[in-house]
Protein backbone atom coordinates (compact mmCIF):
# COMPACT_ATOMS: atom_id res chain seq x y z
CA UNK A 1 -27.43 64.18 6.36
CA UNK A 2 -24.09 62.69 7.83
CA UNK A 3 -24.90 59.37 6.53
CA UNK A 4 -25.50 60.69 2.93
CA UNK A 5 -22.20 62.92 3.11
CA UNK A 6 -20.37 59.70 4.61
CA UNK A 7 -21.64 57.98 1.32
CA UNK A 8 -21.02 60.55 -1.30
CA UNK A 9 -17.29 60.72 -0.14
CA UNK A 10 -16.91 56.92 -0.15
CA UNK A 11 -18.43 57.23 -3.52
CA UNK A 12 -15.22 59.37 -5.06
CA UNK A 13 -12.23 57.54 -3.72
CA UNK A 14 -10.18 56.18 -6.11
CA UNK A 15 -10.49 52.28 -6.00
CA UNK A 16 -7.01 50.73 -3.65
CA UNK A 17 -4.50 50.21 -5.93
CA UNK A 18 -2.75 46.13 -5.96
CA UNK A 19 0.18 46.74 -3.68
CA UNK A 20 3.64 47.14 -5.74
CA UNK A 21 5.86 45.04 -4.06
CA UNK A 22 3.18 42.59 -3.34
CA UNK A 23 2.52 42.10 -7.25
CA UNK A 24 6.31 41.69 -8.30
CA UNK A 25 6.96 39.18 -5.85
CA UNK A 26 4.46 37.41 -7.03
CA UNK A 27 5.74 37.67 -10.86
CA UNK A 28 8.80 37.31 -9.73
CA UNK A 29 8.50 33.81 -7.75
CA UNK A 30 6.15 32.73 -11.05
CA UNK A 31 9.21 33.61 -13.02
CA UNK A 32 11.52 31.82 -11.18
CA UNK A 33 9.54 28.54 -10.75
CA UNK A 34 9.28 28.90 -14.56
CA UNK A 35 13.09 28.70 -14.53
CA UNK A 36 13.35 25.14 -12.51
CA UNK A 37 13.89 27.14 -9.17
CA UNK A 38 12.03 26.02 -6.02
CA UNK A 39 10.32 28.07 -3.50
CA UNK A 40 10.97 27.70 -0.17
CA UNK A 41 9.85 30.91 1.50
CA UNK A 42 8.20 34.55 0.51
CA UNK A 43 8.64 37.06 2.99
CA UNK A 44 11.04 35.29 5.87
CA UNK A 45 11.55 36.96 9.09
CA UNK A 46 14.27 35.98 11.74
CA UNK A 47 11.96 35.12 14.72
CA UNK A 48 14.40 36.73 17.39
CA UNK A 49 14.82 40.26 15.14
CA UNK A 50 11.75 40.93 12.65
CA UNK A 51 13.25 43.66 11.15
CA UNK A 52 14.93 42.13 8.28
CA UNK A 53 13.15 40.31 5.62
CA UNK A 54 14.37 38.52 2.90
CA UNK A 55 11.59 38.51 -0.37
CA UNK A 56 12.39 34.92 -1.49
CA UNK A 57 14.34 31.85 -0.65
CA UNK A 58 14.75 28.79 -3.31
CA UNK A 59 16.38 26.41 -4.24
CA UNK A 60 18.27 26.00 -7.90
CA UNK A 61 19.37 22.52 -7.86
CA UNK A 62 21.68 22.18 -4.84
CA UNK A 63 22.36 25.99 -4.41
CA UNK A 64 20.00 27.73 -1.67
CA UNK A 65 19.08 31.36 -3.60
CA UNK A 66 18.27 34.44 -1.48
CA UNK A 67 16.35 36.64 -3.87
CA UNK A 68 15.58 40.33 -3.29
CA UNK A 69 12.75 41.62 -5.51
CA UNK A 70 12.83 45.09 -6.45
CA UNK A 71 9.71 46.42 -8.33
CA UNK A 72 9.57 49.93 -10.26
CA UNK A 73 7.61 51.39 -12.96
CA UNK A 74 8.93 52.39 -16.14
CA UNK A 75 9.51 56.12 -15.68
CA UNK A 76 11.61 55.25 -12.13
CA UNK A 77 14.84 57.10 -12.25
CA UNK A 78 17.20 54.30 -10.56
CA UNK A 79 16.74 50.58 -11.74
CA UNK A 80 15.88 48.35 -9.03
CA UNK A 81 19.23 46.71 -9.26
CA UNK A 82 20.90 49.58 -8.65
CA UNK A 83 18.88 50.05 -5.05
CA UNK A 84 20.47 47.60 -4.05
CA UNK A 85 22.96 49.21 -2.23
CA UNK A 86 25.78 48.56 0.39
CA UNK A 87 23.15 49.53 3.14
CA UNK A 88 20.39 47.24 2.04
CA UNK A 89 23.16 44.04 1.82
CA UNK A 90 24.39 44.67 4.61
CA UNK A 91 20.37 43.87 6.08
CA UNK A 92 19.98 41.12 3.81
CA UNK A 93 23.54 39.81 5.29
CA UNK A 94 22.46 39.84 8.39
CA UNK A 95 18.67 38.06 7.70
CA UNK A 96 20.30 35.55 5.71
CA UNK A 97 22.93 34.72 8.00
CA UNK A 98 20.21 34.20 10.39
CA UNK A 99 18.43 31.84 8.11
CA UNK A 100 21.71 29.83 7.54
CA UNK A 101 22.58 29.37 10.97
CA UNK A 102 19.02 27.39 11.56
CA UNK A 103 19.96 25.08 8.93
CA UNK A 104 21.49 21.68 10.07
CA UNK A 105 23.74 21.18 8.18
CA UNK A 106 24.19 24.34 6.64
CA UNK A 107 23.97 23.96 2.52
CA UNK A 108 27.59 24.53 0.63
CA UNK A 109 26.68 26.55 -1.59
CA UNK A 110 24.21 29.81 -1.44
CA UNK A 111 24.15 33.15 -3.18
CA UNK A 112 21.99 35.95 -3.33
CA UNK A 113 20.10 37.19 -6.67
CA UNK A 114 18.24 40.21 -7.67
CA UNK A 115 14.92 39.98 -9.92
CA UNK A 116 14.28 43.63 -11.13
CA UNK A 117 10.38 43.92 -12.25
CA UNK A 118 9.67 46.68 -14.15
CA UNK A 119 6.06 47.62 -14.50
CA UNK A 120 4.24 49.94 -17.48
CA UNK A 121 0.54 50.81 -17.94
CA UNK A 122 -1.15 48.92 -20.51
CA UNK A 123 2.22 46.59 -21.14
CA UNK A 124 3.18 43.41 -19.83
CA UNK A 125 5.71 43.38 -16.59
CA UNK A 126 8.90 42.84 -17.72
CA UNK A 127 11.04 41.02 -15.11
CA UNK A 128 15.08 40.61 -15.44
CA UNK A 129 17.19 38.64 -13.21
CA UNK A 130 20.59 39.07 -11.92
CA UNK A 131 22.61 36.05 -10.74
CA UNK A 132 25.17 35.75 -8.11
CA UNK A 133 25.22 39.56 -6.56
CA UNK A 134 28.10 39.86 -4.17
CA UNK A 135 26.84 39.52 -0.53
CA UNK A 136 29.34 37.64 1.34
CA UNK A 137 33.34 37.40 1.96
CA UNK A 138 35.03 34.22 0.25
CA UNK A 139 35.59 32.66 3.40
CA UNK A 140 32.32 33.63 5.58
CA UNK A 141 30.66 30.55 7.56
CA UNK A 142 27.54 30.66 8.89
C-alpha cells in the first residue's frame, strides 16, 4: 500500500523546471560568442573566498569582460539591469579584483558588462547587452 501511495504521488509532480539562471547564461555566453567575444570562464569562484561568483569572463579583442547575467521573465517588475545595484558591484568588485590579481601581468584594459535575458512563454528569449557598467575608480590597480 505504501509503495503504491509512494508511486501515485511521484506520478503528480510537476516535471523540474530548466533552472533560470542556468538557461540565460547559457544564451547569454551563445550570444556573446556570436558577437566575436571569447569565453574564458562560466561561473568563477575565488579559491580562498567562494562566496563571490562572477557569471562570465571573456575576452573582446584585448579587453578582459566581466559579465553578470541577469535573467527575468517578461512580467518581472525590475529589469535585470536595474538589479544590479551598488550592493551586488560592490561583490562583483571584490571577485573580480581577485581574478585580476592572479593574472601575470595583469591585462590594461577590463570592464564589466551586463547581458539582461528576458524570458516569455511560447516566445523566443530576448537577450540585451549593456557595455562598460561602472565598477571601478579611474585609477584602481589590481
Amino acid at each position: 500500500m505504501l509503495k503504491q501511495l509512494k508511486a501515485w504521488f511521484e506520478g503528480i509532480r510537476a516535471p523540474a523546471p530548466v533552472p533560470t539562471g542556468a538557461l540565460g547564461e547559457r544564451l547569454a555566453a551563445n550570444f556573446l560568442e556570436e558577437k566575436g567575444f571569447r569565453i574564458l570562464a562560466r561561473n568563477w569562484r575565488d579559491p580562498r573566498d567562494r562566496r563571490d561568483e562572477i557569471d562570465l569572463i571573456c575576452r573582446d579583442g584585448e579587453v578582459l569582460v566581466f559579465v553578470e547575467v541577469k535573467t527575468r521573465t517578461f512580467s518581472a517588475l525590475v529589469p535585470g539591469y536595474f538589479t544590479v545595484d551598488a550592493r551586488k558591484k560592490k561583490v562583483l568588485r571584490r571577485a573580480a579584483t581577485a581574478y585580476l590579481r592572479q593574472l601575470h601581468p595583469p591585462p590594461a584594459t577590463f570592464r564589466l558588462d551586463v547581458v539582461e535575458v528576458t524570458t516569455r512563454e511560447n516566445h523566443e528569449p530576448e537577450v540585451r547587452h549593456f557595455e562598460n557598467i561602472p565598477l571601478f575608480t579611474k585609477h584602481f590597480r589590481p
